[in-house]
Protein backbone atom coordinates (compact mmCIF):
# COMPACT_ATOMS: atom_id res chain seq x y z
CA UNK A 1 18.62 -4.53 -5.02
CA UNK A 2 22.44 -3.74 -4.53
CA UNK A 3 21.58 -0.33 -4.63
CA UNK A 4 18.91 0.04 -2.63
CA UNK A 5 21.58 -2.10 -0.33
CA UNK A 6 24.56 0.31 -0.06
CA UNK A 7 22.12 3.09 1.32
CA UNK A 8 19.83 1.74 4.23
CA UNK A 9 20.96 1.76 7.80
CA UNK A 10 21.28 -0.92 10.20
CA UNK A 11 18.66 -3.08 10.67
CA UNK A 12 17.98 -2.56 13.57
CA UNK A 13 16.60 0.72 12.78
CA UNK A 14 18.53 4.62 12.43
CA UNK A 15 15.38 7.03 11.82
CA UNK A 16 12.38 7.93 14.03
CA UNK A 17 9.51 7.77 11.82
CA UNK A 18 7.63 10.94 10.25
CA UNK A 19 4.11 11.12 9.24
CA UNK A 20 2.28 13.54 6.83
CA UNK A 21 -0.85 13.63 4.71
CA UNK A 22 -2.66 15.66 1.80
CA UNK A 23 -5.32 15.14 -0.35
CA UNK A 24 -4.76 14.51 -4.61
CA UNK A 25 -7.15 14.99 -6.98
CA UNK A 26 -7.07 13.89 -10.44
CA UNK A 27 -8.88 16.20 -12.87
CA UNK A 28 -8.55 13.83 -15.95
CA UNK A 29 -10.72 11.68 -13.99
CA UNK A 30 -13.50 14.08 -12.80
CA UNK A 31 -11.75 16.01 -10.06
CA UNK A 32 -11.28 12.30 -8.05
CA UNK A 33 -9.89 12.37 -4.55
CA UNK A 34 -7.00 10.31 -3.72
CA UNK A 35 -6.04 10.09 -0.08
CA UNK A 36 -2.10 10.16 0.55
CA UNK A 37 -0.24 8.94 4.11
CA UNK A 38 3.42 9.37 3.97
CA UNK A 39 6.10 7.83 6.28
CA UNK A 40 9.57 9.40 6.10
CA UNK A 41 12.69 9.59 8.26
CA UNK A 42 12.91 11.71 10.55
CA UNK A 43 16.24 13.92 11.59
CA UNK A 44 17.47 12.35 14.19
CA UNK A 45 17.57 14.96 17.08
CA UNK A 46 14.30 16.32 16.00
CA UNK A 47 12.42 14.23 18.16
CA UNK A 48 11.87 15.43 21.97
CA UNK A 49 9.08 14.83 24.63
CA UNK A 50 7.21 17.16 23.15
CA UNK A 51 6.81 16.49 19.75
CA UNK A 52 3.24 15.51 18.65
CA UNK A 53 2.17 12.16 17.41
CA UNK A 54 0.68 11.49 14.00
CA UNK A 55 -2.67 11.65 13.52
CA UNK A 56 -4.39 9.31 10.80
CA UNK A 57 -8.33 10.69 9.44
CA UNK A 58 -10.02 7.26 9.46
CA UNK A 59 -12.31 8.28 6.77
CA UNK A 60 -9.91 11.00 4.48
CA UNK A 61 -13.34 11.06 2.47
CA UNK A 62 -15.79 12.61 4.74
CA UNK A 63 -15.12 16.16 7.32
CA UNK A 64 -15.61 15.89 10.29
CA UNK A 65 -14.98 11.77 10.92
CA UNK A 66 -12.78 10.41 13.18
CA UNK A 67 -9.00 10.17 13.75
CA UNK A 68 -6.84 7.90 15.44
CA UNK A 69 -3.82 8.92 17.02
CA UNK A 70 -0.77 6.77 16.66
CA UNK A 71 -0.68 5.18 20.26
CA UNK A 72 -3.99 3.87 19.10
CA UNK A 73 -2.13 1.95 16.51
CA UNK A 74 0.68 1.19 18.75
CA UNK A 75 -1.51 -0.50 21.29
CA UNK A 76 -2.23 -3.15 18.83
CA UNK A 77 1.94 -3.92 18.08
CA UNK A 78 2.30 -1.80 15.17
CA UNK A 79 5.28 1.21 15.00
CA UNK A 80 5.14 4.79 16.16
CA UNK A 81 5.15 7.64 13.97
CA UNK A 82 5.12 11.56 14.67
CA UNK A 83 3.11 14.21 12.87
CA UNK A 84 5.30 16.24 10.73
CA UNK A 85 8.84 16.87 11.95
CA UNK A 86 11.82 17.33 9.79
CA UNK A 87 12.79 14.99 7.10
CA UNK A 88 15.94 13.42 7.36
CA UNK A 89 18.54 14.15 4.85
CA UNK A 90 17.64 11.91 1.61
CA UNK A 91 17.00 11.41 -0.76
CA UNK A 92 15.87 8.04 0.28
CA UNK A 93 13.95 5.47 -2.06
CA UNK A 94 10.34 5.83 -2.49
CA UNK A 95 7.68 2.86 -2.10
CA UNK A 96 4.66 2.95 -3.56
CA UNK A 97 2.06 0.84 -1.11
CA UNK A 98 -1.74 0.46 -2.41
CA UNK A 99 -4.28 -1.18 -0.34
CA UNK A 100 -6.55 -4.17 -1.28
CA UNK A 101 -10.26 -4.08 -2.31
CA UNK A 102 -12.28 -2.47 0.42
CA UNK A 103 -8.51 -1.75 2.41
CA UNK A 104 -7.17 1.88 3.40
CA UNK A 105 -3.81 3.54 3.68
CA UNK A 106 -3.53 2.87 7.53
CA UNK A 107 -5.20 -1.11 7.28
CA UNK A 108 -2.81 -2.04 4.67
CA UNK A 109 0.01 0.11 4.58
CA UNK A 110 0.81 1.54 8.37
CA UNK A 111 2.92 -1.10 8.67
CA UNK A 112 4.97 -0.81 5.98
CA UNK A 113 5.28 2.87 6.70
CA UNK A 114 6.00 2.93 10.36
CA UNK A 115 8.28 -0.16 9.79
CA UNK A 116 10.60 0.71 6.66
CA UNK A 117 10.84 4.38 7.08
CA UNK A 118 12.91 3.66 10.37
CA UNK A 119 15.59 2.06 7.84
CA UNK A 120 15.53 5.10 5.03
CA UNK A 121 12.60 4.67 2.84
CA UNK A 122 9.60 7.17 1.99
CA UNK A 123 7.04 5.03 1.87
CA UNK A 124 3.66 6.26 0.36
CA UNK A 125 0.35 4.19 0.95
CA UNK A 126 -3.65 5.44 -0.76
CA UNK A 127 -7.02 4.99 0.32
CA UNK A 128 -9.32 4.60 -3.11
CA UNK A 129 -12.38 6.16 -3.98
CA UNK A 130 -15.25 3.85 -4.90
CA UNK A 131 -14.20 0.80 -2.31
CA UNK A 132 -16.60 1.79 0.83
CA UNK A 133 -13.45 0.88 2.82
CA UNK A 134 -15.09 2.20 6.14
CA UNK A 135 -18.57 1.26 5.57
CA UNK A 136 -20.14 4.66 5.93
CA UNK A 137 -21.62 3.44 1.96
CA UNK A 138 -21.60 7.59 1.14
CA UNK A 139 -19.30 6.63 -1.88
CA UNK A 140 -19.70 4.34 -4.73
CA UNK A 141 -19.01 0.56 -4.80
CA UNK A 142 -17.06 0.01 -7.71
CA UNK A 143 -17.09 -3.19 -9.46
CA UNK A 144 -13.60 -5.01 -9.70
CA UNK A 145 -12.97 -4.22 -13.14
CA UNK A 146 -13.33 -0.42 -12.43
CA UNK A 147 -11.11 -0.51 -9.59
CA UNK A 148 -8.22 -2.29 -10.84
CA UNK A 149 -8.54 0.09 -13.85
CA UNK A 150 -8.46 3.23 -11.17
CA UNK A 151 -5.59 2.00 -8.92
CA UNK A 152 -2.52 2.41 -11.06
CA UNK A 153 -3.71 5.32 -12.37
CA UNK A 154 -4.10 6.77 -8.72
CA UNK A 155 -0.82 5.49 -7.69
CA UNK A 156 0.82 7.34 -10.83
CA UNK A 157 -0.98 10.36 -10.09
CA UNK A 158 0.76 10.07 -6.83
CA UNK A 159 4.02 9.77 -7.81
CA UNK A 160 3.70 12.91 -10.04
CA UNK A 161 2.76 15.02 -7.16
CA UNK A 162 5.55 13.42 -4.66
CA UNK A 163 8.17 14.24 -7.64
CA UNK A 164 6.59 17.74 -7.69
CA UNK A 165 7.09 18.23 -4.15
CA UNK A 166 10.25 16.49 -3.86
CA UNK A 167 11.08 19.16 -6.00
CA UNK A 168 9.50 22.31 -4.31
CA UNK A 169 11.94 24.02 -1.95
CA UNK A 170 9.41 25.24 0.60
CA UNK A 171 7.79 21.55 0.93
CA UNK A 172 7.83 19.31 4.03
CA UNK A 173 9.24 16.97 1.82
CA UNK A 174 11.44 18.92 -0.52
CA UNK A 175 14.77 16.22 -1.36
CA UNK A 176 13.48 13.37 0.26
CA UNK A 177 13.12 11.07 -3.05
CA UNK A 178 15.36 9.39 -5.12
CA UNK A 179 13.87 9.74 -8.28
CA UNK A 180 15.65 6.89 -9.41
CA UNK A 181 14.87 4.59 -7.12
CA UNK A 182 10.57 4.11 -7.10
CA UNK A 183 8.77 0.89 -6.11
CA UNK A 184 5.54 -0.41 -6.54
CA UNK A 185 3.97 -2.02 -3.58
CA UNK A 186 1.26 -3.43 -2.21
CA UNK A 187 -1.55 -6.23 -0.82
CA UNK A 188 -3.85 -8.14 -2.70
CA UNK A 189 -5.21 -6.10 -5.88
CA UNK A 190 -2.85 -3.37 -4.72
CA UNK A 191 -0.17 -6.30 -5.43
CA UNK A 192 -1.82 -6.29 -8.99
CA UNK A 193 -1.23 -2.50 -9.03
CA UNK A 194 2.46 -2.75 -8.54
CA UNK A 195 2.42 -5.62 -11.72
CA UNK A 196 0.15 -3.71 -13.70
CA UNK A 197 2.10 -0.41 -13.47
CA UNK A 198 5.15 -2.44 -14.38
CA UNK A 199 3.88 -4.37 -17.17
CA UNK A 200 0.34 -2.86 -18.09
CA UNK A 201 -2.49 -4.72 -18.47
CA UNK A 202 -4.26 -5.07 -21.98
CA UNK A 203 -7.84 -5.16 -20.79
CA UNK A 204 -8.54 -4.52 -16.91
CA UNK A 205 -11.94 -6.50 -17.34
CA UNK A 206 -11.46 -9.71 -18.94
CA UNK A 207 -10.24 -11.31 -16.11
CA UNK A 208 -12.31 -9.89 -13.27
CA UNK A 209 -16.08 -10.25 -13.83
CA UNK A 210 -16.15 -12.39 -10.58
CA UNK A 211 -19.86 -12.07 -10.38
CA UNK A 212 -21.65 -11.73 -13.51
CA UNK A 213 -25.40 -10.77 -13.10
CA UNK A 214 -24.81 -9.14 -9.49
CA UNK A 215 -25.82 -5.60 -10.81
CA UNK A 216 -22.91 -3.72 -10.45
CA UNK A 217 -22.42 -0.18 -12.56
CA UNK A 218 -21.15 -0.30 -15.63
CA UNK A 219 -17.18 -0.74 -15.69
CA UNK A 220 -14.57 -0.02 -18.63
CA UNK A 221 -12.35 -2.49 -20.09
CA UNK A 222 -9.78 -0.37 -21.19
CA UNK A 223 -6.50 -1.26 -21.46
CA UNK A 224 -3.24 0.11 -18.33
CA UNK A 225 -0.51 1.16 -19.58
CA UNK A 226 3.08 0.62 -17.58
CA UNK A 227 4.44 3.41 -15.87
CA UNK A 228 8.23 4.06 -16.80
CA UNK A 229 9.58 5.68 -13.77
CA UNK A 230 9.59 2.29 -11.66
CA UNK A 231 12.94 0.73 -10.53
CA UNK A 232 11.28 -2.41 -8.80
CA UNK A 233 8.12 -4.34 -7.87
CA UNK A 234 7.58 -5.84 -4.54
CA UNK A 235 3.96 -7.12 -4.76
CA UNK A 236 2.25 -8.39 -1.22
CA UNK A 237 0.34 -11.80 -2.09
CA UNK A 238 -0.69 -10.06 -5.46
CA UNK A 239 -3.75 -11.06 -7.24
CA UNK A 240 -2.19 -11.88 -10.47
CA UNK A 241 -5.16 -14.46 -11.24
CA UNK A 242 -6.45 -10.75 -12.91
CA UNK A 243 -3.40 -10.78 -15.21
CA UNK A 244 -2.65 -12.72 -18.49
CA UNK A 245 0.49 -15.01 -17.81
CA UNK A 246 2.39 -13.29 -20.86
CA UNK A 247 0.98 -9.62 -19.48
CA UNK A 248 3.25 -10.61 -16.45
CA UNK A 249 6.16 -11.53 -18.68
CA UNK A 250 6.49 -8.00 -19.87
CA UNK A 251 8.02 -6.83 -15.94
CA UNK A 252 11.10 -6.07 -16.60
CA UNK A 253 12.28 -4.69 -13.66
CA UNK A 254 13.56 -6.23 -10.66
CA UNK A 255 10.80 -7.76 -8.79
CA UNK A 256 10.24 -9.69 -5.00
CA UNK A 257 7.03 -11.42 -4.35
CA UNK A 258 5.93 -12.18 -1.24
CA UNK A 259 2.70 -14.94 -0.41
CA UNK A 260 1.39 -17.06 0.78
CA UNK A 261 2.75 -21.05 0.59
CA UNK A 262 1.83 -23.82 -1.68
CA UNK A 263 0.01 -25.47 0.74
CA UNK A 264 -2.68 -22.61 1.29
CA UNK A 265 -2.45 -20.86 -2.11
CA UNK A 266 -1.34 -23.30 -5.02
CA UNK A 267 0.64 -22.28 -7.59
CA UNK A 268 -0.25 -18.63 -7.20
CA UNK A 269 2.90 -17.27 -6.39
CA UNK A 270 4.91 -19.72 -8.78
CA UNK A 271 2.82 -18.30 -11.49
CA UNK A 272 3.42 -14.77 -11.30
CA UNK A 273 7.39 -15.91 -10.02
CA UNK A 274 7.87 -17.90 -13.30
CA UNK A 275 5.95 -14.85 -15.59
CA UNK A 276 8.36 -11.94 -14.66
CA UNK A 277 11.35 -11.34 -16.85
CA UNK A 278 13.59 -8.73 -14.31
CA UNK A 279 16.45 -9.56 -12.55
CA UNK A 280 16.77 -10.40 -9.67
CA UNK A 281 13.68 -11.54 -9.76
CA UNK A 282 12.57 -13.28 -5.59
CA UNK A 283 9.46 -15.64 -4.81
CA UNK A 284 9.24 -15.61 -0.65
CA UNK A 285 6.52 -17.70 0.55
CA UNK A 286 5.66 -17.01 4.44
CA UNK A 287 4.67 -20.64 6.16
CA UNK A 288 1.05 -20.79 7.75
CA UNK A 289 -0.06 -17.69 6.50
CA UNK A 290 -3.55 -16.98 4.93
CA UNK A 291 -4.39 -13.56 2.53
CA UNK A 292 -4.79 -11.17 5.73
CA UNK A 293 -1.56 -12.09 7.04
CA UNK A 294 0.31 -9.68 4.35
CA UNK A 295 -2.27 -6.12 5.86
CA UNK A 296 -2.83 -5.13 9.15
CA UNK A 297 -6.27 -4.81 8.09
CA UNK A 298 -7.84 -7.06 11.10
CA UNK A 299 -5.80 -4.24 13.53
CA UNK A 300 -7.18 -1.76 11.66
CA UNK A 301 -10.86 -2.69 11.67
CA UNK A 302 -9.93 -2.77 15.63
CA UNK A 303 -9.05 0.69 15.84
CA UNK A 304 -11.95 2.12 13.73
CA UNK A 305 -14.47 0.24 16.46
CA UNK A 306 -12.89 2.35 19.41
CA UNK A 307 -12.61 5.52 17.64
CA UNK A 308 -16.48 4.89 16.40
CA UNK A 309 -16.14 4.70 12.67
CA UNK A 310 -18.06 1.54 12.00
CA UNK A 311 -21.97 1.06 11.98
CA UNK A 312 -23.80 -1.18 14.40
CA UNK A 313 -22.66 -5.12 13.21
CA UNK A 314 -19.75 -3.63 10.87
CA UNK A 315 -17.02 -5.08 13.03
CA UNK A 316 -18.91 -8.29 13.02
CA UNK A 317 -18.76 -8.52 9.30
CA UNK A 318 -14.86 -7.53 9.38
CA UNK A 319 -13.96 -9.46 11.63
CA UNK A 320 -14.92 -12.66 9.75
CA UNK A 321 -12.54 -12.04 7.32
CA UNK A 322 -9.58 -12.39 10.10
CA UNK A 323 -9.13 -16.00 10.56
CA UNK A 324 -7.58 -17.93 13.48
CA UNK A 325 -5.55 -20.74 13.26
CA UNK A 326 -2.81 -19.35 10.83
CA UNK A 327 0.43 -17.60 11.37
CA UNK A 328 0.44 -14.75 14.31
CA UNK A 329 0.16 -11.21 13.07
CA UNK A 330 2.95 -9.69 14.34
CA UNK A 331 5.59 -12.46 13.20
CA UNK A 332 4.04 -12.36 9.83
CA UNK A 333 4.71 -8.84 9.29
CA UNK A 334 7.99 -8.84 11.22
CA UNK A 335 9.29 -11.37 8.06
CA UNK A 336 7.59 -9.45 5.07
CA UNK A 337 9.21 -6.54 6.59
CA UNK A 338 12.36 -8.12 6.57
CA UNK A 339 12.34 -9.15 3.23
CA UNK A 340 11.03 -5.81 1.79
């Protein structure tokens, strides 16, 4: 943490905020596509009147479907970005942010970009195959077994091709990562991600047949291994109820949760706080706040109804998962940003 300390600006912000995005695909895995949306600083004086806002593809998966331009975004409260200038000087520290079950890069992790790469971070958020995160059902509904077992292994393959063009001299982002200094993000079972890269997982089933009998594919139960190149965890109300107390014990590394409260979770983020081994190791619980307060996935769903993404009803269905009465959006994120 002290290190991560001595090289981020004021708070109050020194970078305008780059945006870029490419496609991965892991051939191990037959050929599978894994979206990538990166936020980086910007270098300061490249930013003028003219410069061009970023552009996010709604639906990375399918040509031809809609984007939404960052004012779009913006109008809802969340932070600017521009499409592609030049990096600032780095390297900077890299997060690793992975959506929840049926999230995106942009629902869950637009706000992490736009609002830490303004202080000297890279962050890097993925949209998962196999989720139907924008209801257009032309890919596969995974069970939950099958994609916890794909996440960390996306995220991974992620970080080997950032490394590889953090290391290409003709790349946007040539020298912009500190190979020394990774975290694993993310919301919900892209909280699990960030444990299970950190401390594996022995069997990614055994834990999440939530609903035997429904008919779902058939899923592995192999086992996750940890990935070695992480400096730090920083899991975003985490679903470690899919993780064997002692398979939590084995993060090492420093680690910062951030949940929900007693009150409207339990003991869920005392269990995982209690589990990990690293030092320091934080447990920040946000007052008032309910699962969706740690995305922006109910301003996302928003944007995908103007830019005409969703079906007929789909923003219906979404917007039942957004619930009133809890902690406002805005100062929710403004305090896991803080901590982060």
């Amino acid at each position: 943490a002290g290190a991560l300390a001595k090289s981020r600006p004021a708070a109050s912000g020194s970078y305008e905020v780059g945006f870029t995005t490419f496609m991965v695909h892991d051939e191990s895995r037959g050929d599978r596509p894994i979206p990538v949306y990166v936020w980086y600083p910007a270098q300061p004086g490249s930013i003028d009147e003219s410069s061009p806002e970023a552009v996010y593809p709604l639906d990375p998966f399918t040509p031809g479907a809609p984007t939404a331009p960052s004012s779009a975004f913006e109008a809802y409260g969340l932070g600017g970005a521009y499409q592609e200038p030049l990096p600032a000087e780095g390297p900077f520290p890299l997060i690793l942010h992975a959506p929840g079950w049926g999230g995106t890069a942009y629902t869950d992790g637009l706000f992490v970009g736009t609002g830490l790469a303004k202080h000297g971070f890279v962050v890097v958020a993925t949209t998962h195959w196999g989720d139907q995160s924008t209801l257009n059902f032309a890919e596969p509904y995974d069970h939950l077994a099958l994609a916890i077992y794909n996440r960390p292994r996306d995220v991974s393959k992620v970080l080997d091709t950032m490394l590889e063009k953090n290391g290409a001299g003709e790349d946007l982002l040539f020298g912009t990562v500190d190979p020394g200094r990774i975290v694993a993000s993310g919301w919900s079972i892209g909280g699990y991600t960030a444990m299970a890269m950190a401390g594996g997982d022995d069997s990614v089933c055994d834990l999440a047949d939530l609903w035997p009998g429904w008919g779902f594919p058939a899923y592995t139960c192999g086992p996750t291994d940890p990935d070695p190149r992480l400096s730090m965890i920083i899991p975003l109300d985490g679903s470690n109820q899919l993780l064997h107390f002692d398979e939590m014990a084995r993060v090492s590394v420093p680690a910062m949760g951030i949940g929900e409260e007693w009150a409207m979770a339990g003991d869920w983020q005392a269990r995982q706080h209690a589990a990990f081994q690293g030092h320091p190791s934080y447990r920040v619980e946000v007052l008032n706040s309910d699962h969706f307060s740690f995305s922006a996935f109910c301003i996302g769903i928003e944007v995908m109804e103007d830019e005409g993404l969703l079906p007929p009803g789909g923003i219906d269905f979404l917007r039942s998962f957004c619930a009133t009465g809890v902690i406002d959006g805005a100062e929710a994120r403004r305090i896991i940003l803080k901590y982060m």
